[in-house]
C-alpha atoms as a PDB file:
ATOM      1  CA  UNK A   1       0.000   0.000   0.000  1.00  0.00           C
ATOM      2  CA  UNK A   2       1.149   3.483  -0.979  1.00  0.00           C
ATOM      3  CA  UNK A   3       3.180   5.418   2.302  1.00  0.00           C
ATOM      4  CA  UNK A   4       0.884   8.293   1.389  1.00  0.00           C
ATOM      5  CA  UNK A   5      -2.360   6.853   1.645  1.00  0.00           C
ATOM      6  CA  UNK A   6      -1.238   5.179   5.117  1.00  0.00           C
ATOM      7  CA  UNK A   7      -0.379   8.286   6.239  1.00  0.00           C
ATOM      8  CA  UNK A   8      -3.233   9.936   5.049  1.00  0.00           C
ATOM      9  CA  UNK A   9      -5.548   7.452   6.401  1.00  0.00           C
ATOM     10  CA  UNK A  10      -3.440   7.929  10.129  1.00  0.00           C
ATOM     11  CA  UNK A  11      -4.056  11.914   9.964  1.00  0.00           C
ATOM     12  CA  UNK A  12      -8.083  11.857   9.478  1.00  0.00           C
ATOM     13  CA  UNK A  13      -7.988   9.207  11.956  1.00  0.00           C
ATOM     14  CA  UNK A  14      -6.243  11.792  14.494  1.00  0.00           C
ATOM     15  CA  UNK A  15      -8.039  14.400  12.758  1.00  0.00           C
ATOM     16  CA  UNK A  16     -11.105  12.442  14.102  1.00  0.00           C
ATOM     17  CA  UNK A  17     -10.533  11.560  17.324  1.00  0.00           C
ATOM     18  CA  UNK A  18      -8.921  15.075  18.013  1.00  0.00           C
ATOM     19  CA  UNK A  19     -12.215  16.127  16.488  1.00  0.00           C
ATOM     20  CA  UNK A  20     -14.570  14.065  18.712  1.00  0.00           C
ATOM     21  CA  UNK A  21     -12.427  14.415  22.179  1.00  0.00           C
ATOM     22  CA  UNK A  22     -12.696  18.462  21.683  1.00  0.00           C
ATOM     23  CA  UNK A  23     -16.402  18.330  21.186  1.00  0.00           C
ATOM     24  CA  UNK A  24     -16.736  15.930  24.199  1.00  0.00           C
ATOM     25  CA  UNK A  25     -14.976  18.355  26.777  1.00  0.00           C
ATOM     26  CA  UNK A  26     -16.137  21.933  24.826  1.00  0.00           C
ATOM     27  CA  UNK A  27     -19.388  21.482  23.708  1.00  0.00           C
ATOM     28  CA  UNK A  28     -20.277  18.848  26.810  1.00  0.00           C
ATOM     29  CA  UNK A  29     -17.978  18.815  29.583  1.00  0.00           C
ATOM     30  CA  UNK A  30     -17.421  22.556  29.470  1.00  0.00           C
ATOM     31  CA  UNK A  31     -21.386  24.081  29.158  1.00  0.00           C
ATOM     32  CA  UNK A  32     -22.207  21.248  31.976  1.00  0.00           C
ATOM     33  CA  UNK A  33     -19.869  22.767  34.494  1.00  0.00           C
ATOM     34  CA  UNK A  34     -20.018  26.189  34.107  1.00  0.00           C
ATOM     35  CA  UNK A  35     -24.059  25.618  34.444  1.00  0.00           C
ATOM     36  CA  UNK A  36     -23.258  23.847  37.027  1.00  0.00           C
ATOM     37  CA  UNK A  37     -21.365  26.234  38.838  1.00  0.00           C
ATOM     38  CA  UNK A  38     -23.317  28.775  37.864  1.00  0.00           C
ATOM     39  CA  UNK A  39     -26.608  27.164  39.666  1.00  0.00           C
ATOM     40  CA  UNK A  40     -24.898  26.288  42.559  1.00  0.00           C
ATOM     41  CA  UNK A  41     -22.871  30.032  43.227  1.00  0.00           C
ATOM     42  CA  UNK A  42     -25.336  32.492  41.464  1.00  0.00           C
ATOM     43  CA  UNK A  43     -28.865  30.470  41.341  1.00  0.00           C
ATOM     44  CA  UNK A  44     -30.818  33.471  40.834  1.00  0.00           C
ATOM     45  CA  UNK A  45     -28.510  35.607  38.525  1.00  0.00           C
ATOM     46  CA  UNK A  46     -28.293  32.398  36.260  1.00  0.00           C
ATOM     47  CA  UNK A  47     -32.161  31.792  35.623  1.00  0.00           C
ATOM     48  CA  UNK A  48     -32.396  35.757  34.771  1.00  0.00           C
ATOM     49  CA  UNK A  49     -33.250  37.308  37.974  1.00  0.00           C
ATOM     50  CA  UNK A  50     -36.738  36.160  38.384  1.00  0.00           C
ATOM     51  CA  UNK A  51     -39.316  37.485  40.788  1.00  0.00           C
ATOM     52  CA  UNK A  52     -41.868  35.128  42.015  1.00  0.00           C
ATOM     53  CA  UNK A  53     -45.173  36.085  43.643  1.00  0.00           C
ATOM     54  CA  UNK A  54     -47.202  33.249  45.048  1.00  0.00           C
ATOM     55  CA  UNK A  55     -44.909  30.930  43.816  1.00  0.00           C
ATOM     56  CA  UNK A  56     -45.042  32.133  40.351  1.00  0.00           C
ATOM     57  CA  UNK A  57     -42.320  33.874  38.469  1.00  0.00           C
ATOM     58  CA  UNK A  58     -43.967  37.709  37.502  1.00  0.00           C
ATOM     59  CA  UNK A  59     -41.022  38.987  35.860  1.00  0.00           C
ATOM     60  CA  UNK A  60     -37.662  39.294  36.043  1.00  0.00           C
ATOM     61  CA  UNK A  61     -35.550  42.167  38.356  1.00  0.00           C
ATOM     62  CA  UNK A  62     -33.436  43.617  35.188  1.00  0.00           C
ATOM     63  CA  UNK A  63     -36.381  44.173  32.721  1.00  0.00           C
ATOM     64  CA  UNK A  64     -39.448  46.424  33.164  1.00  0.00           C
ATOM     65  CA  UNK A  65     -42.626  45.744  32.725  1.00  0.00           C
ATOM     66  CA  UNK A  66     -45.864  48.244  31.713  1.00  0.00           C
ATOM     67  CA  UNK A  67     -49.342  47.903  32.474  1.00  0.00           C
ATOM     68  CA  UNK A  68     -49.767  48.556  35.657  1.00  0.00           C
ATOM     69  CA  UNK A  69     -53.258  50.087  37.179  1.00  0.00           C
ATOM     70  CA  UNK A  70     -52.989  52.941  38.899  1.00  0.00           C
ATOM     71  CA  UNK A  71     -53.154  51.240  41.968  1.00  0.00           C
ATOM     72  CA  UNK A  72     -49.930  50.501  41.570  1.00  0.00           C
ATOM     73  CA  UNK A  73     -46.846  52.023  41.239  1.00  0.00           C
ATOM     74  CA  UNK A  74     -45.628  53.000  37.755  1.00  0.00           C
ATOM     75  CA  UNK A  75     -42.612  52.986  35.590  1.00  0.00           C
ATOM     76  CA  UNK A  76     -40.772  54.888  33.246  1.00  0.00           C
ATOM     77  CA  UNK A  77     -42.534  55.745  30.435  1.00  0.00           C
ATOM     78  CA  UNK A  78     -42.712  53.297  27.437  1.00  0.00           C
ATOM     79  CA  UNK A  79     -46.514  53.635  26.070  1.00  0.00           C
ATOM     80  CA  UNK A  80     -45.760  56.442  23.173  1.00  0.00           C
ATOM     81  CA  UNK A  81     -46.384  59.062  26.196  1.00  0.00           C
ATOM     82  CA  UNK A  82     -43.422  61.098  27.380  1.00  0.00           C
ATOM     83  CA  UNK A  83     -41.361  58.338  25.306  1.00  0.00           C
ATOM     84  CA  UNK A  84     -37.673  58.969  24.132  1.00  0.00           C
ATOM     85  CA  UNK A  85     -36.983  55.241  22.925  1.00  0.00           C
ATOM     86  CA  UNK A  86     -37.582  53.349  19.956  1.00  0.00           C
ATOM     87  CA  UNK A  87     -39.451  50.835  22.704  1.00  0.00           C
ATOM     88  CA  UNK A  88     -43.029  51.097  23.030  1.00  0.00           C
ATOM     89  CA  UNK A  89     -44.267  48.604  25.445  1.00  0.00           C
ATOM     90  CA  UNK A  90     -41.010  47.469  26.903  1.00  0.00           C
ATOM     91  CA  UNK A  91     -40.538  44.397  23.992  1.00  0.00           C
ATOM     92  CA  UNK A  92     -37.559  42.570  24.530  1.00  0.00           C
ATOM     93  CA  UNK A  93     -37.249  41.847  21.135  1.00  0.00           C
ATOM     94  CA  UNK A  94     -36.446  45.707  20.693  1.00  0.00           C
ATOM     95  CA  UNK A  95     -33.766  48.345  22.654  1.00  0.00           C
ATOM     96  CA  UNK A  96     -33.078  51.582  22.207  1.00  0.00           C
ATOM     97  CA  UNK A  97     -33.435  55.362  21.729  1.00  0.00           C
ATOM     98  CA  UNK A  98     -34.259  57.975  19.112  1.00  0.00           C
ATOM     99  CA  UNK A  99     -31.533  59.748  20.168  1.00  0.00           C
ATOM    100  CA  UNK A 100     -33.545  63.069  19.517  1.00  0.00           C
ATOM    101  CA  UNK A 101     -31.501  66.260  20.759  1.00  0.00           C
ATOM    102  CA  UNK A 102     -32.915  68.081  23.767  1.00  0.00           C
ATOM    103  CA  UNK A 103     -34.516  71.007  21.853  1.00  0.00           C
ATOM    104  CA  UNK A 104     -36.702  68.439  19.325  1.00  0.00           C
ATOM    105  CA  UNK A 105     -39.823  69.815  19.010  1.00  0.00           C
ATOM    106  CA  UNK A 106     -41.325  66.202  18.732  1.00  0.00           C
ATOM    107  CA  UNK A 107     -39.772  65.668  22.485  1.00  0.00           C
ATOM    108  CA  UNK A 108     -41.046  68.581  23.808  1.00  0.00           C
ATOM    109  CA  UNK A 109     -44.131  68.347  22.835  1.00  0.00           C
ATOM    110  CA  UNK A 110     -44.152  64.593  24.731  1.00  0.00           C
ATOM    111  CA  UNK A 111     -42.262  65.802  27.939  1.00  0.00           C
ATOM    112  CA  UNK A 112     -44.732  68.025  28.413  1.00  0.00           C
ATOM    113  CA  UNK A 113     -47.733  65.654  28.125  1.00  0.00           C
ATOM    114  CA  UNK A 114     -46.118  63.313  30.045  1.00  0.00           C
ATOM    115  CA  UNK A 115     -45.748  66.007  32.770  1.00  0.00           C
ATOM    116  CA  UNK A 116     -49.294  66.771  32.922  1.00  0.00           C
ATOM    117  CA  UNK A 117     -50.478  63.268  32.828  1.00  0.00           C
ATOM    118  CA  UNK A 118     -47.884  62.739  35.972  1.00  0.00           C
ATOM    119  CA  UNK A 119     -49.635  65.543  37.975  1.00  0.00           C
ATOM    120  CA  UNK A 120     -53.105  64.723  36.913  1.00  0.00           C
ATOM    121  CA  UNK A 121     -53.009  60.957  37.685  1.00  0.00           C
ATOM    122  CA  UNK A 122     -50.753  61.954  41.178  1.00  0.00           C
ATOM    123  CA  UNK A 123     -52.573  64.407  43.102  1.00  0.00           C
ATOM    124  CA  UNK A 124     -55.492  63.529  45.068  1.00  0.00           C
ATOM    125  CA  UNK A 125     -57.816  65.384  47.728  1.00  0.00           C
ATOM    126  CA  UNK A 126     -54.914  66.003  50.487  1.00  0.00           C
ATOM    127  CA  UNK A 127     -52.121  66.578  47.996  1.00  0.00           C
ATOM    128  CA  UNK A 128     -51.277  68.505  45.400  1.00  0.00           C
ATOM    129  CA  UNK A 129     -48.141  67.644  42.753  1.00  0.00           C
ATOM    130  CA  UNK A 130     -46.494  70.466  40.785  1.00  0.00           C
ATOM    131  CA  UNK A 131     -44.527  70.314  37.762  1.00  0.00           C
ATOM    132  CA  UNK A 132     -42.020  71.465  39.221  1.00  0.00           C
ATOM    133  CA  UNK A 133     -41.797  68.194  41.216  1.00  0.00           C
ATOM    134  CA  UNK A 134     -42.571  65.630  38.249  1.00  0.00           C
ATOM    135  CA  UNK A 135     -38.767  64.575  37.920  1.00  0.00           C
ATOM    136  CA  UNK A 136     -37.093  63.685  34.844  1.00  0.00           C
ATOM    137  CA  UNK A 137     -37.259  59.543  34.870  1.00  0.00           C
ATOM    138  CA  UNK A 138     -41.194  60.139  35.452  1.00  0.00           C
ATOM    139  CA  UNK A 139     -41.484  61.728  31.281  1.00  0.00           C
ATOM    140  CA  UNK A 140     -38.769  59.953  29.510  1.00  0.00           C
ATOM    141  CA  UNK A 141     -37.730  56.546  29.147  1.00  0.00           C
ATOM    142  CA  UNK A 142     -33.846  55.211  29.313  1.00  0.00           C
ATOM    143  CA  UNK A 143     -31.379  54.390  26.872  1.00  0.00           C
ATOM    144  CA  UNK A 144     -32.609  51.320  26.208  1.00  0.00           C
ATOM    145  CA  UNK A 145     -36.634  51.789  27.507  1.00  0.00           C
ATOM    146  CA  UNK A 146     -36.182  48.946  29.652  1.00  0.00           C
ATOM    147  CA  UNK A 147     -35.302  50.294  32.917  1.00  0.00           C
ATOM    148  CA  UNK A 148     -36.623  48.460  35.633  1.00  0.00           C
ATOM    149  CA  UNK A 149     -36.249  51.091  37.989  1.00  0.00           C
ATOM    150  CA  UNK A 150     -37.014  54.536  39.133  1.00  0.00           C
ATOM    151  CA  UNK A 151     -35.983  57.181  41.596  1.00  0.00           C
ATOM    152  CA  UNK A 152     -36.852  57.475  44.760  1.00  0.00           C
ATOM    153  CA  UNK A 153     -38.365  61.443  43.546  1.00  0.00           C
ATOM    154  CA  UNK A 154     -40.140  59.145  41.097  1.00  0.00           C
ATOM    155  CA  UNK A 155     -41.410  56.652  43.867  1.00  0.00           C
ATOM    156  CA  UNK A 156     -42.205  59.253  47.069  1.00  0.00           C
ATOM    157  CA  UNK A 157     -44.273  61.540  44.191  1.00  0.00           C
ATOM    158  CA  UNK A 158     -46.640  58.316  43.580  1.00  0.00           C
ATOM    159  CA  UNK A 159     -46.839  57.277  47.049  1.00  0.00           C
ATOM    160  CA  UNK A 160     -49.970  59.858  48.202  1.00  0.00           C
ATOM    161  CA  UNK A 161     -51.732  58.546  44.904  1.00  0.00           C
ATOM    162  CA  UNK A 162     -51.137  54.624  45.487  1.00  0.00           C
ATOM    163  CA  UNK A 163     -51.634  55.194  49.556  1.00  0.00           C
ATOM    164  CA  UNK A 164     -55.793  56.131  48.777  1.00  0.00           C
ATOM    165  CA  UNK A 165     -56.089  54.155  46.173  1.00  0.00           C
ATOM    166  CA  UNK A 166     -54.862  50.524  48.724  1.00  0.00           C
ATOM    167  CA  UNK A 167     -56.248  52.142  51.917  1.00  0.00           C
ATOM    168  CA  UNK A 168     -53.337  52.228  53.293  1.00  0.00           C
ATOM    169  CA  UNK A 169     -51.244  55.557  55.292  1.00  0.00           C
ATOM    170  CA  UNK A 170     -49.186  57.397  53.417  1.00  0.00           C
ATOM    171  CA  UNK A 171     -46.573  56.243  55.995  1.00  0.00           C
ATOM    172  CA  UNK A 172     -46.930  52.552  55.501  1.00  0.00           C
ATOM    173  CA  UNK A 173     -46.568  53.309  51.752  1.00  0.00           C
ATOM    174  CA  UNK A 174     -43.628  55.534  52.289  1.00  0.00           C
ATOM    175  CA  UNK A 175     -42.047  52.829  54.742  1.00  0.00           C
ATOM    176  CA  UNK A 176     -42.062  50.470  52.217  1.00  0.00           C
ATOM    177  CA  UNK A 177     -40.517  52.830  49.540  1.00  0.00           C
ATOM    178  CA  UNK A 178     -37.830  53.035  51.374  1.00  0.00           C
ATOM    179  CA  UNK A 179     -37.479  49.033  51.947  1.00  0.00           C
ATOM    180  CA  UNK A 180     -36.895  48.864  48.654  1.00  0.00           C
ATOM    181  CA  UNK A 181     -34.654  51.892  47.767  1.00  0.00           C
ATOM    182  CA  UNK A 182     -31.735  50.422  46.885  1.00  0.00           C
ATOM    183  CA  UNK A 183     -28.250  52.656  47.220  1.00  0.00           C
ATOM    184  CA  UNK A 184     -25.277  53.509  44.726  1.00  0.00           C
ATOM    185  CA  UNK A 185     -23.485  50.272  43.465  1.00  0.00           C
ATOM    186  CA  UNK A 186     -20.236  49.817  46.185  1.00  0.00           C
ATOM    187  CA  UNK A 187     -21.520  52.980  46.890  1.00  0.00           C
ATOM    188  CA  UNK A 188     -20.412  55.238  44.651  1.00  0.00           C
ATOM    189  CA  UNK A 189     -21.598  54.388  41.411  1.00  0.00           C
ATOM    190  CA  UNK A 190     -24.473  54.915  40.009  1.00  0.00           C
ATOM    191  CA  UNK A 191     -27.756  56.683  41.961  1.00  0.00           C
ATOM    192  CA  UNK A 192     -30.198  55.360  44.253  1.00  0.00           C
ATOM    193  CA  UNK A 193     -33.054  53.416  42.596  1.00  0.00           C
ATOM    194  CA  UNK A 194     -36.304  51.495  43.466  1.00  0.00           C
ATOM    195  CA  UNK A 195     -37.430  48.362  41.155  1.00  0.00           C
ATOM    196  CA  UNK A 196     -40.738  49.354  40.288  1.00  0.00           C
ATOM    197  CA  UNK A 197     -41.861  45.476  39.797  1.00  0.00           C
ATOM    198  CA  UNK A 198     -39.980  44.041  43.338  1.00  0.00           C
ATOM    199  CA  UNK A 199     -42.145  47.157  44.886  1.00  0.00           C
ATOM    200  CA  UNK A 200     -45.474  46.424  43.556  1.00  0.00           C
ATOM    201  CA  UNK A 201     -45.065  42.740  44.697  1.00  0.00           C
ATOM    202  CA  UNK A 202     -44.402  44.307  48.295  1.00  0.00           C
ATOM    203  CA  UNK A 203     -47.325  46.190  47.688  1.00  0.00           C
ATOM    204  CA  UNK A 204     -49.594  43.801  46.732  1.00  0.00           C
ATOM    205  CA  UNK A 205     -48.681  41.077  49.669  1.00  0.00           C
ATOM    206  CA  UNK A 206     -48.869  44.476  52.046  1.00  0.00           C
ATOM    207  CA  UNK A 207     -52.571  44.762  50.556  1.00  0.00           C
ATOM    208  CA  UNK A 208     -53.716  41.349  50.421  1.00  0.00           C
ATOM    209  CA  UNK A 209     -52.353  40.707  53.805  1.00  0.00           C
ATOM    210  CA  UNK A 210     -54.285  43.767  54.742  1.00  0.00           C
END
């Protein structure tokens, strides 16, 4: 038999096994450990963050979610009100922002509607919001109009609103704002925030247990 064809025949042999050894311990081996690892040291980071109410996932903590009553408390803007992203109903099959400038007409013109809607749907009998105290997160959307999270201006303006809406104090409301204001990130970056979904999960058990 020809050297040449021998040693062909020994190479795609090699070739093979080299072949079938690599896809054993990368595409087996590997993904099973690192999943592994991953479920054991970060359970909840792994499966996306999820937030369960009565035993049922609602949503995850990194993406937020719109249609909320106004019971409830409410998130950035993503409905085609006060909206300065491409997103319109927080679709995770879409990110991003128009990236119109600060003078747009177009933007403007929604700021301002957003701002009245704010105060409208905020004050009630005992309390009065301004526009002056409508803060920016409550008109526009983020970079990507998925924020899960306001400020807590955004938060303390809705709690008189979702307070007689629940029955419940304004203090009990305001309490539990502030159990779920979460700080800067080591404590310097970023600002303080409050996950509008983790909140209205509080809110609800706070309700129902009511």
């Amino acid at each position: 038999m020809n050297n040449s064809v021998v040693n062909t025949g020994r190479l795609l042999a090699a070739g093979l096994r080299a072949l079938l050894v690599l896809t054993v311990l990368t595409g087996v081996l590997y993904p099973l450990a690192v999943t592994g690892v991953a479920q054991a040291l970060f359970h909840n980071k792994a499966n996306g963050s999820e937030i369960k109410a009565d035993g049922k996932v609602v949503g995850s903590s990194l993406i937020g979610q719109q249609g909320y009553s106004l019971d409830y408390f409410q998130p950035r803007p993503a409905n085609g009100l006060g909206v300065n992203s491409v997103n319109t109903q927080y679709r995770l099959i879409l990110s991003g922002a128009t990236n119109r400038s600060g003078d747009n007409p177009e933007l403007i013109k929604w700021v301002k509607e957003a701002k009245a809607k704010v105060v409208k749907d905020n004050s009630t009998a005992d309390h009065q919001v301004r526009p002056a105290d409508v803060p920016a997160d409550a008109v526009t959307s983020s970079g990507s109009g998925l924020d899960p999270d306001i400020s807590p201006r955004y938060a303390d303006l809705q709690v008189h609103r979702v307070a007689e809406r629940n029955g419940l104090t304004v203090a009990q409301v305001r309490r539990l704002v502030e159990q779920h204001t979460d700080g800067r990130t080591l404590g310097f970056i970023g600002e303080p925030r409050v996950n509008v979904l983790e909140l209205n999960v509080a809110l609800r058990a706070l309700t129902e247990g009511d």
